[in-house]
Protein backbone atom coordinates (compact mmCIF):
# COMPACT_ATOMS: atom_id res chain seq x y z
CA UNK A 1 0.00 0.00 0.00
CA UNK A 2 2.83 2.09 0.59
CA UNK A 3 4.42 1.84 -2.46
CA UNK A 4 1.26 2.77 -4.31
CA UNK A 5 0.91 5.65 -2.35
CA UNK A 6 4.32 6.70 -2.97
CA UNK A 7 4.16 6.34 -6.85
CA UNK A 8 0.32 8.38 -6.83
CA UNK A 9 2.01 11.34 -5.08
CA UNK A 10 4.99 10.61 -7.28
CA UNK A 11 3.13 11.35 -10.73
CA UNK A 12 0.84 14.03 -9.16
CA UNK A 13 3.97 16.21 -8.18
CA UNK A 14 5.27 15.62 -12.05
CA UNK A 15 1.51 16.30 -13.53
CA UNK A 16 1.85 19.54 -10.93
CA UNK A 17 5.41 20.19 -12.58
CA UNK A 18 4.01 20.11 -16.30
CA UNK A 19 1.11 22.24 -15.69
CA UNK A 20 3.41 24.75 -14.42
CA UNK A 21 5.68 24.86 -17.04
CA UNK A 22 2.92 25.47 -19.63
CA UNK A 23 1.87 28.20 -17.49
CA UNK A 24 5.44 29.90 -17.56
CA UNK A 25 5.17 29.26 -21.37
CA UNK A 26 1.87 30.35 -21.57
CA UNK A 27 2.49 33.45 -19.90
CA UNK A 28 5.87 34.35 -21.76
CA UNK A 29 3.80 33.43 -25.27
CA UNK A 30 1.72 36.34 -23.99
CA UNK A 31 4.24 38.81 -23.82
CA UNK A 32 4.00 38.67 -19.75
CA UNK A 33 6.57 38.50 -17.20
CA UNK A 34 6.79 35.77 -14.83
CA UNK A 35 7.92 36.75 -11.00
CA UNK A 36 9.64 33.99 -8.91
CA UNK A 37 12.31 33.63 -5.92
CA UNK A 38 15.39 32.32 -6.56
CA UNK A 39 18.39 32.11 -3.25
CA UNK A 40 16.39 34.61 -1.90
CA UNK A 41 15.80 36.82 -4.22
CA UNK A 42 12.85 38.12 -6.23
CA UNK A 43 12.73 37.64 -9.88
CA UNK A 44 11.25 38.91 -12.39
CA UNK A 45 12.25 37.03 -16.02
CA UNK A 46 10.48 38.59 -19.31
CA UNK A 47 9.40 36.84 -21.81
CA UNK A 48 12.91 37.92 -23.62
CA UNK A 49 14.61 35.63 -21.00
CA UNK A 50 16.54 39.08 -19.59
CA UNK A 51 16.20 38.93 -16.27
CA UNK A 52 15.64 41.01 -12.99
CA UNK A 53 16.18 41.17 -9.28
CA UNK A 54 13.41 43.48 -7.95
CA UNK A 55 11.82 44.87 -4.96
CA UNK A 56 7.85 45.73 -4.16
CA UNK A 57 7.62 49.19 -3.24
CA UNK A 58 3.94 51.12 -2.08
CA UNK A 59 2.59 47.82 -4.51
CA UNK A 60 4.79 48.53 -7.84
CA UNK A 61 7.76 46.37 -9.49
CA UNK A 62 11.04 47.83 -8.59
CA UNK A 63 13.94 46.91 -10.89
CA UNK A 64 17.06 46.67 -8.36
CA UNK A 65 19.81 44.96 -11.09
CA UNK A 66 19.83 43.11 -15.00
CA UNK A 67 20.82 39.59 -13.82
CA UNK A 68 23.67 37.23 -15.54
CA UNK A 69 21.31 34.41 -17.96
């Protein structure tokens, strides 16, 4: 029973894992940025791939730095 648990919440977590990625893609087809945190940092990655470390300030998007791809 175990093991059939463990493979269920197995493929779940990858169906989970594909449904994001066609979200990013989705999103970047768009023309929209996508917003993530990577080390502790906020992202922001356009749809260019060019990427950002920002800050929210009073609500808005502040770009801090370009980051390395």
């Amino acid at each position: 029973m175990n093991n059939e648990f463990t493979e269920w919440s197995q493929s779940l977590a990858e169906q989970a894992q594909k449904e994001v990625q066609q979200e990013i893609a989705m999103h970047k087809l768009n023309g929209q940025p996508i917003f993530y945190e990577e080390d502790n940092m906020l992202i922001m990655e356009n749809p260019d791939g060019k990427r950002f470390e920002y800050r929210l300030e009073d609500g808005k998007v502040q770009i801090i730095r370009e980051l390395d791809k």
